[in-house]
N, C-alpha and C. Protein backbone atom coordinates (compact mmCIF):
# COMPACT_ATOMS: atom_id res chain seq x y z
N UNK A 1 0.84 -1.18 0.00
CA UNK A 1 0.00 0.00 0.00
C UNK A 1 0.88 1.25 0.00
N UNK A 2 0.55 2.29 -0.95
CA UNK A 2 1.20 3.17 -0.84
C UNK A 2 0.74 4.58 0.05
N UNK A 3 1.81 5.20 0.64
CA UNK A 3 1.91 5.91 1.78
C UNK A 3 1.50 7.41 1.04
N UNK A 4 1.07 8.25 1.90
CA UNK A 4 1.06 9.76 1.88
C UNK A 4 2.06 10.66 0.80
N UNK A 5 2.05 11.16 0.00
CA UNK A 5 3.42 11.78 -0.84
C UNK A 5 2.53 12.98 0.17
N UNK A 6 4.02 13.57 0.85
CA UNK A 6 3.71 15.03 1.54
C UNK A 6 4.61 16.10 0.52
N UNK A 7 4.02 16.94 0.16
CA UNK A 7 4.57 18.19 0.05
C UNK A 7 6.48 18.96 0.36
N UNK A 8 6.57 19.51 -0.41
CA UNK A 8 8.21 19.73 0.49
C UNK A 8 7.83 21.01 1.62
N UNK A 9 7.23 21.34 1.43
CA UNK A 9 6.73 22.70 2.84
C UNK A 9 6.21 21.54 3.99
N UNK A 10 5.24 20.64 4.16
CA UNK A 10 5.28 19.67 4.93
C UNK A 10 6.14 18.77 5.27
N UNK A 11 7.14 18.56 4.60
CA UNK A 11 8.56 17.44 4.78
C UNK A 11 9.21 18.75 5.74
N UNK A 12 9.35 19.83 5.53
CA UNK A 12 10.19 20.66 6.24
C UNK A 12 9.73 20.93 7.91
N UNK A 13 8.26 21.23 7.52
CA UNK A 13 7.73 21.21 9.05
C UNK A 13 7.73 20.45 10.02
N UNK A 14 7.48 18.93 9.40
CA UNK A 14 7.75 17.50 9.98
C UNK A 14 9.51 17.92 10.19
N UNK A 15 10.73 18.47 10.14
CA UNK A 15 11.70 18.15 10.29
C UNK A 15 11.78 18.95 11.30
N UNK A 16 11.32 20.24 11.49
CA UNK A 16 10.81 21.42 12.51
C UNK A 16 10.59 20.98 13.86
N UNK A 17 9.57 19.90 13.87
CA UNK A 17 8.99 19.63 14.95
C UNK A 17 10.24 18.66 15.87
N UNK A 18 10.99 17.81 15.02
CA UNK A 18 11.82 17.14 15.81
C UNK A 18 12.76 18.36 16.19
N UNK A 19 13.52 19.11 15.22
CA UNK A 19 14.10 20.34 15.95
C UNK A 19 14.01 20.80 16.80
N UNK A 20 12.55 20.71 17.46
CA UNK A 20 11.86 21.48 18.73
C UNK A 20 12.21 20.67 19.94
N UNK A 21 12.66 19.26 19.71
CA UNK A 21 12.91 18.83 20.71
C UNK A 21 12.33 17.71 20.97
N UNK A 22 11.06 17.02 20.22
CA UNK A 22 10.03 16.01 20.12
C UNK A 22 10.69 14.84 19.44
N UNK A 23 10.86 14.10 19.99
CA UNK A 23 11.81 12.80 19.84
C UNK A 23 11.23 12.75 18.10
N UNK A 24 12.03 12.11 17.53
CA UNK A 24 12.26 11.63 16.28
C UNK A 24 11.48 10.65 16.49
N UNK A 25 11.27 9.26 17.08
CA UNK A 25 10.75 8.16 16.93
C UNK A 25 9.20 8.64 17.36
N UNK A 26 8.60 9.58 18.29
CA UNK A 26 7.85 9.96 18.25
C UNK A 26 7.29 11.36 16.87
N UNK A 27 7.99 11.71 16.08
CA UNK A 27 7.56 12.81 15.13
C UNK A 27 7.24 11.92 14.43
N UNK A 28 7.97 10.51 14.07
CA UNK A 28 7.47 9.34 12.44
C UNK A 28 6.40 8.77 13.07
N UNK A 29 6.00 8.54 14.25
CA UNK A 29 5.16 7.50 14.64
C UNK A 29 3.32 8.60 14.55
N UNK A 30 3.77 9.66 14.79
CA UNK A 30 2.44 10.63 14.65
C UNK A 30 1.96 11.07 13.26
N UNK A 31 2.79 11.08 12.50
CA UNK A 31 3.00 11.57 11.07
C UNK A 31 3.12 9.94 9.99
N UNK A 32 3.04 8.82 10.74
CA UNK A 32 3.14 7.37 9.94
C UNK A 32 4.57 7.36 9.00
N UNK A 33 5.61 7.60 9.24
CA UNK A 33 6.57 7.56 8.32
C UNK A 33 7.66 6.93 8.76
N UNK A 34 8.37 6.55 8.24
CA UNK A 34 9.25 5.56 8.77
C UNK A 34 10.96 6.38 9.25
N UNK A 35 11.53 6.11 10.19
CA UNK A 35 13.14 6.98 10.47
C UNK A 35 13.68 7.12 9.09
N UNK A 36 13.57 5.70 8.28
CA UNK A 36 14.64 6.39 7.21
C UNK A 36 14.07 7.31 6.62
N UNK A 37 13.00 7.33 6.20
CA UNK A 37 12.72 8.44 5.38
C UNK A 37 12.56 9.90 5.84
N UNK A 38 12.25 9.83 7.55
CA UNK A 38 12.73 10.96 8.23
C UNK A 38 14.13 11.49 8.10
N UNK A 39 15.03 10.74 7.90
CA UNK A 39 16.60 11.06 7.80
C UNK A 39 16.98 11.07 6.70
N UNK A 40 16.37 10.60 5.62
CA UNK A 40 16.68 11.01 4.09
C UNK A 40 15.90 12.21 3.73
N UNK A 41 14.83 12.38 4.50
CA UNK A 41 14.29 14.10 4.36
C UNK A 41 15.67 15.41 5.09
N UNK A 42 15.60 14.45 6.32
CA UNK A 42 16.75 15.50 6.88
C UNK A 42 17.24 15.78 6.01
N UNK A 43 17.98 14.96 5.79
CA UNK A 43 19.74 14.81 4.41
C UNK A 43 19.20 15.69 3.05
N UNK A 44 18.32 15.89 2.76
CA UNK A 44 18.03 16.37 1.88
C UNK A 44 17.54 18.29 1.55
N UNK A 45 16.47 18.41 3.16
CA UNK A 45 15.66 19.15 3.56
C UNK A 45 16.65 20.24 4.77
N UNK A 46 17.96 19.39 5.14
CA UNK A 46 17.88 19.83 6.84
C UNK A 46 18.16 21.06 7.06
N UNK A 47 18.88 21.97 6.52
CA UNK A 47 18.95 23.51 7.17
C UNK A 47 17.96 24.31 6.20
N UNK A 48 16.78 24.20 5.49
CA UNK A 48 16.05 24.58 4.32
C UNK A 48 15.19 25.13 5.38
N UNK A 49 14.72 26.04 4.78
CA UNK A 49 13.16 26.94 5.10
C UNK A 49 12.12 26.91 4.27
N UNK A 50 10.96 26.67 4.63
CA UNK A 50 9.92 26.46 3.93
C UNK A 50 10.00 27.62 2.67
N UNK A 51 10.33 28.78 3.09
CA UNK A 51 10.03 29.92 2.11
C UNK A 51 11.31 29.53 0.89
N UNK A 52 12.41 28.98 1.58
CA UNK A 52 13.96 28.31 0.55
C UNK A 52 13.31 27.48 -0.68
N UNK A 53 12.63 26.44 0.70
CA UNK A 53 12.03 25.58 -0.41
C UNK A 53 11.51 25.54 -1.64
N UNK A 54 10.21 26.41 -1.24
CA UNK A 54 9.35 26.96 -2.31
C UNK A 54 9.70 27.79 -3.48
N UNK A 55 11.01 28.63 -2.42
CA UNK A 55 12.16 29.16 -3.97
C UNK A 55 12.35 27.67 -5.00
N UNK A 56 13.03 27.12 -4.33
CA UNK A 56 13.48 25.88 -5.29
C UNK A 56 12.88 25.57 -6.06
N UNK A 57 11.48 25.27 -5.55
CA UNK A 57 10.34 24.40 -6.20
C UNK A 57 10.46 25.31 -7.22
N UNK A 58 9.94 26.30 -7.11
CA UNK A 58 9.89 27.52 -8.54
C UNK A 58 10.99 27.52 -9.74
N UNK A 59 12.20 27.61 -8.59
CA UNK A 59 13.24 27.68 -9.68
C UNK A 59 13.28 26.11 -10.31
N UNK A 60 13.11 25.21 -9.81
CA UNK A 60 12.91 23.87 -10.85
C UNK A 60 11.78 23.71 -11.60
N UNK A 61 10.86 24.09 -11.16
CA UNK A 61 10.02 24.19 -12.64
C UNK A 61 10.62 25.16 -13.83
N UNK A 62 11.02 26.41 -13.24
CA UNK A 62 11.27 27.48 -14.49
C UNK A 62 12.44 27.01 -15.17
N UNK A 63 13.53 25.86 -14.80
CA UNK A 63 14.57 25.22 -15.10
C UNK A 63 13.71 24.15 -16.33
N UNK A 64 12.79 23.53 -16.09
CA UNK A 64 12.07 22.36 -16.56
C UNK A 64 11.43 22.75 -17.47
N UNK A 65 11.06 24.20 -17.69
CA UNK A 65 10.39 24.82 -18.75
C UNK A 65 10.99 25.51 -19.82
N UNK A 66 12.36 25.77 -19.30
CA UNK A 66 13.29 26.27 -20.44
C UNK A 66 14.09 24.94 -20.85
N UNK A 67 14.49 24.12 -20.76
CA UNK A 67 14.71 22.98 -21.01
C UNK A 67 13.77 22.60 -22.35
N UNK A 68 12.85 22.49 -22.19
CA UNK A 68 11.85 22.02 -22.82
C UNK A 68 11.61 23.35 -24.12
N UNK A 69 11.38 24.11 -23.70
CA UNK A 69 11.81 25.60 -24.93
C UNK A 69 12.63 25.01 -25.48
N UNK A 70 14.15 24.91 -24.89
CA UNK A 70 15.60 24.70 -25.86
C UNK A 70 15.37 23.32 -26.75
N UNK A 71 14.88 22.52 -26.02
CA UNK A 71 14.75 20.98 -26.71
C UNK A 71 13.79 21.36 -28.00
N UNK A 72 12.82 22.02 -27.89
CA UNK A 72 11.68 22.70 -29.07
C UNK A 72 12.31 23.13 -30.13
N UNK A 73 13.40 24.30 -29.85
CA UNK A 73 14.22 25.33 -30.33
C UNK A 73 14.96 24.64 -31.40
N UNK A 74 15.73 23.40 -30.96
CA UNK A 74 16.67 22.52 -31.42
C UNK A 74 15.83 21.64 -32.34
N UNK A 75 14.89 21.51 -31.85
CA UNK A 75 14.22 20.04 -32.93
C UNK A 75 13.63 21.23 -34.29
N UNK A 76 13.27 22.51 -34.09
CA UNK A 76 13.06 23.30 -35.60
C UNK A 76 13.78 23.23 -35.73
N UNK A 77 15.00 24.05 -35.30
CA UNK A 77 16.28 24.11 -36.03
C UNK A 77 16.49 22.70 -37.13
N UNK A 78 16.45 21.48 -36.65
CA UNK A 78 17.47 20.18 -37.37
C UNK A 78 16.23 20.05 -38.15
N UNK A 79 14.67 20.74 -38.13
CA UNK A 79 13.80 20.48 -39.10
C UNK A 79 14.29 21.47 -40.24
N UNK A 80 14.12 22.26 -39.72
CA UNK A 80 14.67 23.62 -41.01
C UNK A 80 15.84 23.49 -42.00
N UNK A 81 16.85 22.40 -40.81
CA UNK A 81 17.93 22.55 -41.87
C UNK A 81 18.03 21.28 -42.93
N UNK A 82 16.86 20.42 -42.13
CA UNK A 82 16.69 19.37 -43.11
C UNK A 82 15.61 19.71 -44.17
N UNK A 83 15.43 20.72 -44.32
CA UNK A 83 13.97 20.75 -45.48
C UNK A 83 15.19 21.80 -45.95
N UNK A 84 15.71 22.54 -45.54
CA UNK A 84 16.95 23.32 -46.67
C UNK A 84 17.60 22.55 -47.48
N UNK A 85 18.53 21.28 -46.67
CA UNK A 85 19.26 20.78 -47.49
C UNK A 85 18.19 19.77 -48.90
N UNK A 86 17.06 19.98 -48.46
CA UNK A 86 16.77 19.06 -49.55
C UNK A 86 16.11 19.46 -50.82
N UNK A 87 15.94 20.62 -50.44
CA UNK A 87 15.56 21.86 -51.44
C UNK A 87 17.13 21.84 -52.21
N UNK A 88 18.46 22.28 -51.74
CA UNK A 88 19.47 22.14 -52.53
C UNK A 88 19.78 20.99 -53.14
């Protein structure tokens, strides 16, 4: 059965709360998640701020969208130059 996909603003808060001082084995056991994946959030998440985060999130989409422009950009281009060369 598959589990909860939380949010990265919720992965951060869940990392918050153990920060505060609330045992770790008690933050996964309230929230259903298992240590490792509490500690691979750490490892991933751990000095981040929700507001960091949400930068990120942004800046990886706007990364994911120009990507996808350039890949566009490139596939006219090798169309254009293949309907040139065959005109010559």
């Amino acid at each position: 059965m598959k589990g909860k996909r939380y949010t990265t603003e919720e992965k951060i808060r869940i990392l918050r709360e153990a920060d505060k001082g609330v045992a770790i084995t008690e933050v996964c056991r309230e929230h259903n998640l298992s240590q490792v994946t509490f500690h691979r959030w750490k490892r991933q998440f751990g000095q981040m701020e929700v507001k960091e985060a949400r930068r990120l999130k942004d800046l990886e989409r706007e990364n994911s969208e120009l990507k996808k422009m350039l890949a566009e950009a490139l596939l006219k281009n090798r169309v254009l130059e293949a309907v040139c060369e065959k005109k010559l």
